[in-house]
PDB file of N, CA and C in Angstrom:
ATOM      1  N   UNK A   1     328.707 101.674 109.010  1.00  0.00           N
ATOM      2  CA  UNK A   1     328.905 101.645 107.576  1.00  0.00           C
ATOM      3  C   UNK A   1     327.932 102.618 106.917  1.00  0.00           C
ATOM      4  N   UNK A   2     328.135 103.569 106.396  1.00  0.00           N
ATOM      5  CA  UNK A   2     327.274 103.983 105.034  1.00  0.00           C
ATOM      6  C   UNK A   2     328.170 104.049 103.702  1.00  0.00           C
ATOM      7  N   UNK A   3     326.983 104.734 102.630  1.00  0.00           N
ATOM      8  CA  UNK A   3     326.934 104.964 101.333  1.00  0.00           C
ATOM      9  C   UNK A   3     326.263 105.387 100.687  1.00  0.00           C
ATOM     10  N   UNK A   4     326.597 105.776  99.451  1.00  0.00           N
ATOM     11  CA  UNK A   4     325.782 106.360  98.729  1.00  0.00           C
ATOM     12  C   UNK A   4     325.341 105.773  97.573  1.00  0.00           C
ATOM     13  N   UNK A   5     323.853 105.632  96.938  1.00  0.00           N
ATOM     14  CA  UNK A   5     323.800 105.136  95.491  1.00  0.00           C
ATOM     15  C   UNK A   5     322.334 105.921  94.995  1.00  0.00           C
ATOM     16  N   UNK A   6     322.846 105.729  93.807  1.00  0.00           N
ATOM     17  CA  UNK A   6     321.978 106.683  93.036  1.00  0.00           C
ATOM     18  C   UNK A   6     321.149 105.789  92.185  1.00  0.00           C
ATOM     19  N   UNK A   7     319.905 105.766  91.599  1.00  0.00           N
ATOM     20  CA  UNK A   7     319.410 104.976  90.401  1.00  0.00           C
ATOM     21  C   UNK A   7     318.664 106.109  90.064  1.00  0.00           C
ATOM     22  N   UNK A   8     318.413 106.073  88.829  1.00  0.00           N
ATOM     23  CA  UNK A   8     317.561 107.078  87.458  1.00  0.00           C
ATOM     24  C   UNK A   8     317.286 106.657  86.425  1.00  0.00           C
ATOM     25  N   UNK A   9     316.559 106.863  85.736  1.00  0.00           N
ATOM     26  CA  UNK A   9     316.734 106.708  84.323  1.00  0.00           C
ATOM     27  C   UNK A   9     316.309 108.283  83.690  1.00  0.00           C
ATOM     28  N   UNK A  10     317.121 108.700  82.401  1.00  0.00           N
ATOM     29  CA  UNK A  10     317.231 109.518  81.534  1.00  0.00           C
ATOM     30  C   UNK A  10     317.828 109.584  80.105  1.00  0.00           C
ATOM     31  N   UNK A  11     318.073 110.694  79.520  1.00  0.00           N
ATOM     32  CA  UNK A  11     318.855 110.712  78.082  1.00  0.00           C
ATOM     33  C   UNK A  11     319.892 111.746  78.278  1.00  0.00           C
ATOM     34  N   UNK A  12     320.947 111.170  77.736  1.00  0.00           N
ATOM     35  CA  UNK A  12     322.085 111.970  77.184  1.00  0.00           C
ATOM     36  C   UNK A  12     321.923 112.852  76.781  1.00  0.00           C
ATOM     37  N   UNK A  13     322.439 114.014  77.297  1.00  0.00           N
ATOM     38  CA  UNK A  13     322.590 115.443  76.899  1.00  0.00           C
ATOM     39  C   UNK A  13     323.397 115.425  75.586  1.00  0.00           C
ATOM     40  N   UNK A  14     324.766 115.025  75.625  1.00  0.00           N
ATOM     41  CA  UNK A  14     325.567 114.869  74.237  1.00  0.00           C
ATOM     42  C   UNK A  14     326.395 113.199  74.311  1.00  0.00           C
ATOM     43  N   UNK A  15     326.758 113.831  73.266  1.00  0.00           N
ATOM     44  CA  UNK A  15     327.527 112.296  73.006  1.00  0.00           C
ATOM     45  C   UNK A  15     328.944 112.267  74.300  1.00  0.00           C
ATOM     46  N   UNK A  16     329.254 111.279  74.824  1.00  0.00           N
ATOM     47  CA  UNK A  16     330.044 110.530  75.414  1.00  0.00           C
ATOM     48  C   UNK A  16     331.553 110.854  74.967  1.00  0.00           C
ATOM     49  N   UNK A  17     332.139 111.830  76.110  1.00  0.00           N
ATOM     50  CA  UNK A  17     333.204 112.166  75.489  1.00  0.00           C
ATOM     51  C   UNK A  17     334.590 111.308  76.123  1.00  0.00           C
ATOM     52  N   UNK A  18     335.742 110.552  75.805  1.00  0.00           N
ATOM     53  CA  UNK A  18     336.604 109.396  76.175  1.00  0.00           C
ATOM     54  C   UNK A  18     337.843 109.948  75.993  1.00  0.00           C
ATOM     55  N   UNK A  19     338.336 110.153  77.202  1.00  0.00           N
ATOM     56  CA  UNK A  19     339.877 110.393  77.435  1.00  0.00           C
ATOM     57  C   UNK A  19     340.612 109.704  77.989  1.00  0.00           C
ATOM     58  N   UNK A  20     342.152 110.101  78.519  1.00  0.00           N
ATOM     59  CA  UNK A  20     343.041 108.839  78.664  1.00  0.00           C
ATOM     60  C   UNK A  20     343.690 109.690  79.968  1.00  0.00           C
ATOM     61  N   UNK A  21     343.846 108.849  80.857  1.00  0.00           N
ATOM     62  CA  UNK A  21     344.741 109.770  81.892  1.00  0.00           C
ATOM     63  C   UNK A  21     346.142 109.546  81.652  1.00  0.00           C
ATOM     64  N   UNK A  22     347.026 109.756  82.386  1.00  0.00           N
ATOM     65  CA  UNK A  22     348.838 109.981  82.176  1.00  0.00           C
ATOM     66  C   UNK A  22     348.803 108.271  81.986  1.00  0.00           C
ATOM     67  N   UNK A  23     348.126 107.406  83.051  1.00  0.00           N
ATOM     68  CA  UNK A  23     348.604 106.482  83.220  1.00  0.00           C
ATOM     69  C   UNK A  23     347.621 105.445  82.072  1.00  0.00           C
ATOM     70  N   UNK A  24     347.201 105.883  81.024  1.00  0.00           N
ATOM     71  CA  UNK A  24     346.584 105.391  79.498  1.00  0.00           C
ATOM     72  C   UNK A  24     345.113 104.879  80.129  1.00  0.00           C
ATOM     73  N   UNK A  25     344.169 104.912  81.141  1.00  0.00           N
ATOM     74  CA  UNK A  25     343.152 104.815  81.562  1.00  0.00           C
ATOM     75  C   UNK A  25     342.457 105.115  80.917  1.00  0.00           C
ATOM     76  N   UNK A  26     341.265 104.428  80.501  1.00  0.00           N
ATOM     77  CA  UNK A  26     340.024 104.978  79.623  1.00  0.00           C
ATOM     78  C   UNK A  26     339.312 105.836  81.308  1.00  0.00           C
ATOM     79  N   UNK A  27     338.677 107.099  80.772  1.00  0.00           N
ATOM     80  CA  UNK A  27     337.387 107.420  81.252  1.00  0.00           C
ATOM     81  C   UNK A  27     336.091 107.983  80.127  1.00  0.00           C
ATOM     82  N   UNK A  28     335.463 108.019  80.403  1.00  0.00           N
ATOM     83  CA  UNK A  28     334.182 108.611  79.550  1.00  0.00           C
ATOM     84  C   UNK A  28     333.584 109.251  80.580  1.00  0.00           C
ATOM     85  N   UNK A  29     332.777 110.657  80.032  1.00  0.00           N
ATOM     86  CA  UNK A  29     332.212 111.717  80.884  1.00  0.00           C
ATOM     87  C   UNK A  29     330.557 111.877  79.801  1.00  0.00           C
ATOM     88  N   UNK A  30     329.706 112.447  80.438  1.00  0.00           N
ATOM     89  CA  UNK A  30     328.532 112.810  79.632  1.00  0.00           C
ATOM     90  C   UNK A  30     327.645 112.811  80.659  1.00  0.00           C
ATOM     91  N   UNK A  31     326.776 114.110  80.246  1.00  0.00           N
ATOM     92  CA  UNK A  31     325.654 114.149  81.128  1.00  0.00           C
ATOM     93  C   UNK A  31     324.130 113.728  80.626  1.00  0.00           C
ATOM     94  N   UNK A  32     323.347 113.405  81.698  1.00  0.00           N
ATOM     95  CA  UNK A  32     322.084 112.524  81.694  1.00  0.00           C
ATOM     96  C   UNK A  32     321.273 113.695  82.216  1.00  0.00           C
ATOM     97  N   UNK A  33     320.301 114.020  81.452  1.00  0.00           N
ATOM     98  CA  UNK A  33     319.166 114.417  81.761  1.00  0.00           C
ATOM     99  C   UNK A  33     317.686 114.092  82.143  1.00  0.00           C
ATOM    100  N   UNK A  34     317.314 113.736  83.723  1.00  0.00           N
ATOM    101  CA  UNK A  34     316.194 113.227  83.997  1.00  0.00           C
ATOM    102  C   UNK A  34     314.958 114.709  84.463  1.00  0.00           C
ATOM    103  N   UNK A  35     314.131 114.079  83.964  1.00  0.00           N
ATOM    104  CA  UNK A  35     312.518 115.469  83.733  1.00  0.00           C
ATOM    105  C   UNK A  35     312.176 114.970  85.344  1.00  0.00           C
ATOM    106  N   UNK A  36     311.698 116.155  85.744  1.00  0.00           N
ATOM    107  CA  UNK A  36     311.201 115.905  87.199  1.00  0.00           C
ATOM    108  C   UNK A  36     309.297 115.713  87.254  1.00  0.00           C
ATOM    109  N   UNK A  37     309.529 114.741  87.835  1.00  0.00           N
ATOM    110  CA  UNK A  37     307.623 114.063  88.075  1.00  0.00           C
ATOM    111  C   UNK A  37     306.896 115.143  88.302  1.00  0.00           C
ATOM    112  N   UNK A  38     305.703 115.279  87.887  1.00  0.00           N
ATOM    113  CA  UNK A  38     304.431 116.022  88.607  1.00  0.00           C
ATOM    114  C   UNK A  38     303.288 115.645  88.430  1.00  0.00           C
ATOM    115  N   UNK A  39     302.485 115.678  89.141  1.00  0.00           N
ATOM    116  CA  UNK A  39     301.501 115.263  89.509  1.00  0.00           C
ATOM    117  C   UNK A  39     300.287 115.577  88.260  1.00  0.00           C
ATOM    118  N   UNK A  40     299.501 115.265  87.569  1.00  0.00           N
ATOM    119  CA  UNK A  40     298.289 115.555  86.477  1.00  0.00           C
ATOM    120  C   UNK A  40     298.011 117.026  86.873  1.00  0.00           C
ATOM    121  N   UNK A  41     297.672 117.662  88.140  1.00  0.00           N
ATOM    122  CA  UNK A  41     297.395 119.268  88.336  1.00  0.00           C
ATOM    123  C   UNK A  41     298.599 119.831  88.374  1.00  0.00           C
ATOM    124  N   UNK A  42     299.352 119.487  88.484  1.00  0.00           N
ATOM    125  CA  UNK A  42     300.861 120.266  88.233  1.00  0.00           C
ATOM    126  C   UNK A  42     301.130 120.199  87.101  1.00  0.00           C
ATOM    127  N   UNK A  43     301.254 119.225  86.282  1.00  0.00           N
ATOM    128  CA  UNK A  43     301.465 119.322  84.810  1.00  0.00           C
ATOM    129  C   UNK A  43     300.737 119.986  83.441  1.00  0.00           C
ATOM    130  N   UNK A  44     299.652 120.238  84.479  1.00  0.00           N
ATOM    131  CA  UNK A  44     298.792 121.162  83.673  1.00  0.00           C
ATOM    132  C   UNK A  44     298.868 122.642  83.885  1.00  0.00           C
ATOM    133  N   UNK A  45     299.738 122.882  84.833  1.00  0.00           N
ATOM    134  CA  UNK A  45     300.023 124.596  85.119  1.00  0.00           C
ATOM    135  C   UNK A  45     301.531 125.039  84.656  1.00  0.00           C
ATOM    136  N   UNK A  46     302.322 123.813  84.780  1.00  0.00           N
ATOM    137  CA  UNK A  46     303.604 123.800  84.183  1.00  0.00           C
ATOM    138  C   UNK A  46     304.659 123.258  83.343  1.00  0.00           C
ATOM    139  N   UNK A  47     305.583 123.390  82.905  1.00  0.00           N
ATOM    140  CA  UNK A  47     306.599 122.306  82.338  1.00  0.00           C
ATOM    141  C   UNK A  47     307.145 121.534  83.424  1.00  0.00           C
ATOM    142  N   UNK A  48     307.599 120.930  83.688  1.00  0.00           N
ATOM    143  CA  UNK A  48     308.337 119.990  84.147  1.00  0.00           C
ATOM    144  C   UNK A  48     309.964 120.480  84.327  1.00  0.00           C
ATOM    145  N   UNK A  49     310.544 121.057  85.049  1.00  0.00           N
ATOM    146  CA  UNK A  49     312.397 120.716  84.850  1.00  0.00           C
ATOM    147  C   UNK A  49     312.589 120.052  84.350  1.00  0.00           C
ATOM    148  N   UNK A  50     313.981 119.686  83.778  1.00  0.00           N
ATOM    149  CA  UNK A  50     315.110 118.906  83.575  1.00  0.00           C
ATOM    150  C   UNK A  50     316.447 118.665  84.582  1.00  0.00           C
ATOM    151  N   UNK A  51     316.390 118.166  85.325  1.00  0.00           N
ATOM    152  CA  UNK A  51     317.992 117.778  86.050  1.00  0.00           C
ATOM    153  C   UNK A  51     319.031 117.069  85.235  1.00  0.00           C
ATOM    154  N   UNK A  52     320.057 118.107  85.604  1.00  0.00           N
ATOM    155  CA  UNK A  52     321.170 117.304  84.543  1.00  0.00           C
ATOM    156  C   UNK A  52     322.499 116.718  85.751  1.00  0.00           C
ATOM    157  N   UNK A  53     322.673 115.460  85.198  1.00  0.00           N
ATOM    158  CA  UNK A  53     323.649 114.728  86.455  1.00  0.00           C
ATOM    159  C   UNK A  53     324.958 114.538  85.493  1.00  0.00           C
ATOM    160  N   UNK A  54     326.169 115.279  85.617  1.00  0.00           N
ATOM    161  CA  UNK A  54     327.278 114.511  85.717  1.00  0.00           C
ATOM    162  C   UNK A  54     327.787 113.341  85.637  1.00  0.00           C
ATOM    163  N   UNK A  55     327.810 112.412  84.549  1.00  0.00           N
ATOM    164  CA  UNK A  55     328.429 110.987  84.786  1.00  0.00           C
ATOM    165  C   UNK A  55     329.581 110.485  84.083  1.00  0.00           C
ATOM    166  N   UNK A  56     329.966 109.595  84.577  1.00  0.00           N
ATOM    167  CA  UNK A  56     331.307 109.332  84.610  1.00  0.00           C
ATOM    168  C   UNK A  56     331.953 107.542  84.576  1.00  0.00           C
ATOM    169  N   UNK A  57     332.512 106.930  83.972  1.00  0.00           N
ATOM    170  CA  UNK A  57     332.842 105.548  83.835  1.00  0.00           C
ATOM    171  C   UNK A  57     334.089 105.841  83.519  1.00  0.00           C
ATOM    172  N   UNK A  58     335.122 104.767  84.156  1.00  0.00           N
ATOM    173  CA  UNK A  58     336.454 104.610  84.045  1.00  0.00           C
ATOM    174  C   UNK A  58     337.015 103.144  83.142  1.00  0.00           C
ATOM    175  N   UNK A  59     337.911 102.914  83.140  1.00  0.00           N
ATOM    176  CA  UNK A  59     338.632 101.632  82.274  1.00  0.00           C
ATOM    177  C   UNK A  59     337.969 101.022  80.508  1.00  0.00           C
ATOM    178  N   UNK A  60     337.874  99.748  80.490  1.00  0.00           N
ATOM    179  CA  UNK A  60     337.260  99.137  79.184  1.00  0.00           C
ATOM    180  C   UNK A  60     336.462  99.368  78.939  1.00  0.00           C
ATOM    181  N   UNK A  61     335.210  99.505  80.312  1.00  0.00           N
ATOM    182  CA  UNK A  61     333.630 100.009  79.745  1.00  0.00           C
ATOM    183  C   UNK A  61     333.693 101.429  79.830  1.00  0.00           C
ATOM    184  N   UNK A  62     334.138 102.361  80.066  1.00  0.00           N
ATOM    185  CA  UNK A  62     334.217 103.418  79.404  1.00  0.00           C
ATOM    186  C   UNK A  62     334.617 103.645  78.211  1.00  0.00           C
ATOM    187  N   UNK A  63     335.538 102.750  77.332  1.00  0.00           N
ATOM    188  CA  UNK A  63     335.784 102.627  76.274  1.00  0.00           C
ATOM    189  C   UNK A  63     334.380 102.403  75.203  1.00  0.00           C
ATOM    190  N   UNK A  64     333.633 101.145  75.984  1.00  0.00           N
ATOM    191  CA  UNK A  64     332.613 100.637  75.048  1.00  0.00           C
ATOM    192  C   UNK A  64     331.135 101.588  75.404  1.00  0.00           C
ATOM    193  N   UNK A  65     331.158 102.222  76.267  1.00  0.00           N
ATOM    194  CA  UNK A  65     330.262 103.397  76.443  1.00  0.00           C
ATOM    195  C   UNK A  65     330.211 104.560  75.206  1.00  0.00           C
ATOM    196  N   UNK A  66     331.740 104.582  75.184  1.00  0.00           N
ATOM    197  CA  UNK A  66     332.008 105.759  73.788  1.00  0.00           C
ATOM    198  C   UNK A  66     330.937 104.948  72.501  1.00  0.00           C
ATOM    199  N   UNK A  67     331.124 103.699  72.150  1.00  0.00           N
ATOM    200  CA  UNK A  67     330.965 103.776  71.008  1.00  0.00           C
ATOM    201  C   UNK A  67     329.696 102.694  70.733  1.00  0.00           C
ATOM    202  N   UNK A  68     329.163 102.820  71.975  1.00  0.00           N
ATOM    203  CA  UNK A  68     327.457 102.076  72.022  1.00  0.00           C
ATOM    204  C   UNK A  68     326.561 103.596  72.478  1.00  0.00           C
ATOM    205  N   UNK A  69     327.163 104.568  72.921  1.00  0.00           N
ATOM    206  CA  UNK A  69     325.976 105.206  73.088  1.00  0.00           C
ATOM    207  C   UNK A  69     325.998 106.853  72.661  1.00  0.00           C
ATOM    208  N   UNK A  70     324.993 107.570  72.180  1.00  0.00           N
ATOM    209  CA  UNK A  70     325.231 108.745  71.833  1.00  0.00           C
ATOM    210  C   UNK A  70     323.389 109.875  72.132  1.00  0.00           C
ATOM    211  N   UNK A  71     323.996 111.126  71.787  1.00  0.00           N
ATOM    212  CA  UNK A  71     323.344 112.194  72.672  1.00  0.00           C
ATOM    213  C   UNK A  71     322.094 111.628  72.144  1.00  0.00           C
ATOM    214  N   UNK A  72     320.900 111.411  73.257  1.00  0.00           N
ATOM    215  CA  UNK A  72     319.347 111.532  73.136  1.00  0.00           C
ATOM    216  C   UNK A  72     319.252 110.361  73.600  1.00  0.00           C
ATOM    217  N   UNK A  73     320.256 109.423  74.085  1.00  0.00           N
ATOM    218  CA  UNK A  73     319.555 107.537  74.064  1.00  0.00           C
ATOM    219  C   UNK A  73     319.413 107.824  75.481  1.00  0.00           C
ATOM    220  N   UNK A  74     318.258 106.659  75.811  1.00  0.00           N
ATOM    221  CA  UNK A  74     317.869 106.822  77.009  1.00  0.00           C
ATOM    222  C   UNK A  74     318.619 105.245  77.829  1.00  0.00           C
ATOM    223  N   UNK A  75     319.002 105.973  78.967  1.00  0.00           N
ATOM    224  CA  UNK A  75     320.010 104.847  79.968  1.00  0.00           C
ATOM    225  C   UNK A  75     319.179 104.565  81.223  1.00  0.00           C
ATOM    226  N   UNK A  76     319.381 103.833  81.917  1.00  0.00           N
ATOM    227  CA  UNK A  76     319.214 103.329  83.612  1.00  0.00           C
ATOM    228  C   UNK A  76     321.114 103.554  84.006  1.00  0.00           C
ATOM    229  N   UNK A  77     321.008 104.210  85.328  1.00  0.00           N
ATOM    230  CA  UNK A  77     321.735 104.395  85.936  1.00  0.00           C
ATOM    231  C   UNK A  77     322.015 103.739  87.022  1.00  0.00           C
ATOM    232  N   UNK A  78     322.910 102.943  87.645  1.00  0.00           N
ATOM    233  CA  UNK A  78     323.435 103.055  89.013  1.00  0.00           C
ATOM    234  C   UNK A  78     324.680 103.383  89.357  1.00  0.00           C
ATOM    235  N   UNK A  79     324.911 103.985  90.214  1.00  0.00           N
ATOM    236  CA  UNK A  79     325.813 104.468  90.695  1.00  0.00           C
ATOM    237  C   UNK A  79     326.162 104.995  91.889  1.00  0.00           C
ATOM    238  N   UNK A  80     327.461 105.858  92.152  1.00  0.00           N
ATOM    239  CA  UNK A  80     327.802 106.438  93.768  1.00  0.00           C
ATOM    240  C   UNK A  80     327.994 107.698  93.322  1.00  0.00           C
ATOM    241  N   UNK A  81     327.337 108.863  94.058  1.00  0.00           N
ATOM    242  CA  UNK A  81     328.227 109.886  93.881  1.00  0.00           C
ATOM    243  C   UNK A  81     329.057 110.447  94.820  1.00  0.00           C
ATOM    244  N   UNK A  82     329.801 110.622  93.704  1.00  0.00           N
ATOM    245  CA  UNK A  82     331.377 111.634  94.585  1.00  0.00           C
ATOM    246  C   UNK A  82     331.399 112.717  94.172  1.00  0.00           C
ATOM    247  N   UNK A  83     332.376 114.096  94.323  1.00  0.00           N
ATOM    248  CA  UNK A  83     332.854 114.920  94.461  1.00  0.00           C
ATOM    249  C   UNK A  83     334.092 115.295  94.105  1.00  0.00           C
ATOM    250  N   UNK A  84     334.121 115.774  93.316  1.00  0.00           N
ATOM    251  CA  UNK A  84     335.605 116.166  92.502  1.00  0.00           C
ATOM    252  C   UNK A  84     335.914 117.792  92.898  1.00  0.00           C
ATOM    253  N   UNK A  85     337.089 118.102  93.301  1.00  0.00           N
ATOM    254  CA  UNK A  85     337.430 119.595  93.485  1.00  0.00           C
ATOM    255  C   UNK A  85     338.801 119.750  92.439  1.00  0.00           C
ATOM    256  N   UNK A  86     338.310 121.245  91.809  1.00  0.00           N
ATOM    257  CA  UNK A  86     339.552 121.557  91.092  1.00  0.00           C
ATOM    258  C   UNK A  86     339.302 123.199  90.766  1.00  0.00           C
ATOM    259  N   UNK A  87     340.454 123.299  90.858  1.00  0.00           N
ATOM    260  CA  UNK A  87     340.906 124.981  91.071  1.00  0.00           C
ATOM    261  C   UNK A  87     341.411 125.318  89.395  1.00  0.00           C
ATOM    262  N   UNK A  88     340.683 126.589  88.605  1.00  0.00           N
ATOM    263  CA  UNK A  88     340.660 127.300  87.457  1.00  0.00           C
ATOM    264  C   UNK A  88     342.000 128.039  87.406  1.00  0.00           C
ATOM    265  N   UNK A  89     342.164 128.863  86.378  1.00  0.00           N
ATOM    266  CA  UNK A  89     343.445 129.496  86.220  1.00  0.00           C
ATOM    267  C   UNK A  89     343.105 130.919  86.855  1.00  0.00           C
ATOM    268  N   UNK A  90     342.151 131.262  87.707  1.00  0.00           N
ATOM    269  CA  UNK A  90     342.046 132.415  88.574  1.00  0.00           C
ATOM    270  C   UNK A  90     342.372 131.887  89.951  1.00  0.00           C
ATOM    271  N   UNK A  91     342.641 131.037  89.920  1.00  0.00           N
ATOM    272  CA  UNK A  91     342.586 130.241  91.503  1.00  0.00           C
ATOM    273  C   UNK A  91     341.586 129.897  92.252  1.00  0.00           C
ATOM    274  N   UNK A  92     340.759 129.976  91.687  1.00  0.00           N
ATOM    275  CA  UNK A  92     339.272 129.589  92.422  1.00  0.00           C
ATOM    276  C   UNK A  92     338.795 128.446  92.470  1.00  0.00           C
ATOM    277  N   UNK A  93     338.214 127.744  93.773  1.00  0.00           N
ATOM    278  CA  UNK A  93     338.401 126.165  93.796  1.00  0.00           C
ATOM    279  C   UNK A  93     336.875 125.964  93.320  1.00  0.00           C
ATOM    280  N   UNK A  94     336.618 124.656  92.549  1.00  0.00           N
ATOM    281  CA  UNK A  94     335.169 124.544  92.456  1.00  0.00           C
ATOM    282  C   UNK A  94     334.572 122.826  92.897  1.00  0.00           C
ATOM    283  N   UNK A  95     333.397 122.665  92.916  1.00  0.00           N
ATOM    284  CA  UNK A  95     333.799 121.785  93.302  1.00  0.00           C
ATOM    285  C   UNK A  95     331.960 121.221  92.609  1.00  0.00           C
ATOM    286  N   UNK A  96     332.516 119.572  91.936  1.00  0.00           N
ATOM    287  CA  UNK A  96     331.271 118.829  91.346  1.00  0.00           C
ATOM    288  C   UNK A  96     330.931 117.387  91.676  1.00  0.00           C
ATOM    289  N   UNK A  97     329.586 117.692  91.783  1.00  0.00           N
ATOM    290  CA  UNK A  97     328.907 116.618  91.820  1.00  0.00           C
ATOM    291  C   UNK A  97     329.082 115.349  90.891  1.00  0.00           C
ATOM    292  N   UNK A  98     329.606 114.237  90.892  1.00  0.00           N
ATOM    293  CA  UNK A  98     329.716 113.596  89.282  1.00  0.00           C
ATOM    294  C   UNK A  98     329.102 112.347  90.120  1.00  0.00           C
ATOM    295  N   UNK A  99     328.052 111.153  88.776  1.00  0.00           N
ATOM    296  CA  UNK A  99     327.704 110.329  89.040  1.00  0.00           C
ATOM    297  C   UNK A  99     329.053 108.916  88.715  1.00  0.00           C
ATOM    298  N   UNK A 100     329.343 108.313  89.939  1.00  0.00           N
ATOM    299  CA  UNK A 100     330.289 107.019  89.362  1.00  0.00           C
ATOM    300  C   UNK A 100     329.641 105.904  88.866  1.00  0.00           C
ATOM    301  N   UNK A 101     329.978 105.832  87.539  1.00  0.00           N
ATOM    302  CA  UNK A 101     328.872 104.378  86.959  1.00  0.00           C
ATOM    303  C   UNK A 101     329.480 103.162  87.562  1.00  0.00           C
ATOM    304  N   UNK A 102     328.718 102.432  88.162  1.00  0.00           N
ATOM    305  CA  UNK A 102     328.300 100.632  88.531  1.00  0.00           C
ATOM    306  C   UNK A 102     327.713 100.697  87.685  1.00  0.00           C
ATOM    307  N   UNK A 103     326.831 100.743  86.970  1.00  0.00           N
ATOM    308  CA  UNK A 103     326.174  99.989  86.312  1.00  0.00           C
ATOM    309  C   UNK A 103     325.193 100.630  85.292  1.00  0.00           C
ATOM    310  N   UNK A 104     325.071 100.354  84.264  1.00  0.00           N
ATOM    311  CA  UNK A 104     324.707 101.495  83.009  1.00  0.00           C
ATOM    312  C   UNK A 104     323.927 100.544  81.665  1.00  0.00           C
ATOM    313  N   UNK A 105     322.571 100.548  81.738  1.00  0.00           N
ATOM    314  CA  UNK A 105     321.872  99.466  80.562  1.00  0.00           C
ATOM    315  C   UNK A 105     321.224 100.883  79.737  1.00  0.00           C
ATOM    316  N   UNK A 106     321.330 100.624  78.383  1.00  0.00           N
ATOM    317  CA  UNK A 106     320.671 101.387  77.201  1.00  0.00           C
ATOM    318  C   UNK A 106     319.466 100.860  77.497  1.00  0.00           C
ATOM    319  N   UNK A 107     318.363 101.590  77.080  1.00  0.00           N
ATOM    320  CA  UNK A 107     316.753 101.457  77.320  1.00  0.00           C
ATOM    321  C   UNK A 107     316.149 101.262  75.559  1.00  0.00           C
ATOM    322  N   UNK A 108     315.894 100.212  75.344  1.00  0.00           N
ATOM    323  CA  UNK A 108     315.359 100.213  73.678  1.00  0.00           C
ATOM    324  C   UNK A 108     313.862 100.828  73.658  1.00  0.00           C
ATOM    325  N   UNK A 109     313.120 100.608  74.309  1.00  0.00           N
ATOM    326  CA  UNK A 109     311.902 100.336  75.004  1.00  0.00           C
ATOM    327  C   UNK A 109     311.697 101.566  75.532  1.00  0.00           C
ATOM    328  N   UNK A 110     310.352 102.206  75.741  1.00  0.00           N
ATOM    329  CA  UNK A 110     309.616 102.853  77.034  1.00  0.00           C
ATOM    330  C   UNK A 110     309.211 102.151  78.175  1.00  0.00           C
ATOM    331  N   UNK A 111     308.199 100.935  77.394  1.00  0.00           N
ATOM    332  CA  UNK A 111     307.541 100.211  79.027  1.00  0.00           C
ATOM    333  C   UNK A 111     308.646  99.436  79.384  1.00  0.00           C
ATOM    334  N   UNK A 112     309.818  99.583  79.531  1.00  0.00           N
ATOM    335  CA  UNK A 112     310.804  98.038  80.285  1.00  0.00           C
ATOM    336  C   UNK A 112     310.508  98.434  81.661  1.00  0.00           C
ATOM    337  N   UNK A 113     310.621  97.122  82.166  1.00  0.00           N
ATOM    338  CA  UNK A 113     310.343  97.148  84.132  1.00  0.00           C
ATOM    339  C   UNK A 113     311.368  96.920  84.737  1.00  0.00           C
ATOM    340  N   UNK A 114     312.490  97.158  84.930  1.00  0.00           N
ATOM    341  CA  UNK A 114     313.637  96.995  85.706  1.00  0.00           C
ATOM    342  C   UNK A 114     314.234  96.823  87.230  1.00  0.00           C
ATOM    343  N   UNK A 115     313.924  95.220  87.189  1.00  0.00           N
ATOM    344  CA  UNK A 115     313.815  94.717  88.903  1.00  0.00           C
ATOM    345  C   UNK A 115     314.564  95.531  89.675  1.00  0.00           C
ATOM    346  N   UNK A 116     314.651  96.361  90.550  1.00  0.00           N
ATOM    347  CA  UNK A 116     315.700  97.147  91.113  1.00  0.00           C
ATOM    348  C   UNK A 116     316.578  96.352  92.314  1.00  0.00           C
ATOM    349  N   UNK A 117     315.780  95.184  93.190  1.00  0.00           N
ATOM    350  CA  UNK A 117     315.822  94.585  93.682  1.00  0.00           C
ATOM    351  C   UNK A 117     317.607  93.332  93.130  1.00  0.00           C
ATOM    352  N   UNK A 118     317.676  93.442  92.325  1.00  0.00           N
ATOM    353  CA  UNK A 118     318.254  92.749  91.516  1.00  0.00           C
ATOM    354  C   UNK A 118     319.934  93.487  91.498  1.00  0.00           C
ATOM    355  N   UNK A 119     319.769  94.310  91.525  1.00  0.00           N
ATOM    356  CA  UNK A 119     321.157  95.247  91.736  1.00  0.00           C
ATOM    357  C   UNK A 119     321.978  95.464  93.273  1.00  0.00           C
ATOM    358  N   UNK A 120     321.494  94.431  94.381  1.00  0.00           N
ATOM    359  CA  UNK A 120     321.490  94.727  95.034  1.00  0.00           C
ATOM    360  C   UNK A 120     323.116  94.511  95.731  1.00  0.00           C
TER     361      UNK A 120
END
């Protein structure tokens, strides 16, 4: 058996965008931006990156994702990632990384402690 899962926490790049597939499916798409750690002597010689992740929620709670959350709020993530391939109008195939939401809490707070243990 394997798998894959992801946990993070970050902020929304933009607001939460909600479409419908053929078959009337909610999804919501929006990307999360998490700053990469460094150490007190590293942070003093540099900025920090930003990683930006791809995410993604399907059905009702993608619905209520649209209209609880918007660009800058900070989330906890869990999820799987997959791989989506799709070919442009030059024919060229591409292919992305997207995060699948399990599980998605708004952060009100800086210090919250979030049992991770608990998601299991």
């Amino acid at each position: 058996m394997s798998f894959s899962q992801i946990v993070f926490i970050g902020h929304l790049g933009h607001d939460p965008e909600l479409r419908y597939t053929k078959n009337q499916t909610a999804v919501v798409n929006f990307s999360v931006g998490v700053p990469e750690r460094l150490s007190l002597q590293a942070a003093k010689d540099r900025e920090p990156k930003t990683y930006w992740h791809k995410c993604r929620r399907w059905g009702k709670t993608a619905e209520q994702h649209k209209n609880s959350l918007k660009k800058g709020d900070k989330v906890f993530i869990k999820g799987t990632l997959v791989y989506d391939s799709w070919q442009d109008k030059a024919d060229r195939w591409h292919k992305d990384a997207i995060i699948e939401i399990e599980h998605l809490e708004k952060m009100y707070y800086e210090n919250i402690s979030i049992d991770l243990d608990s998601f299991k």
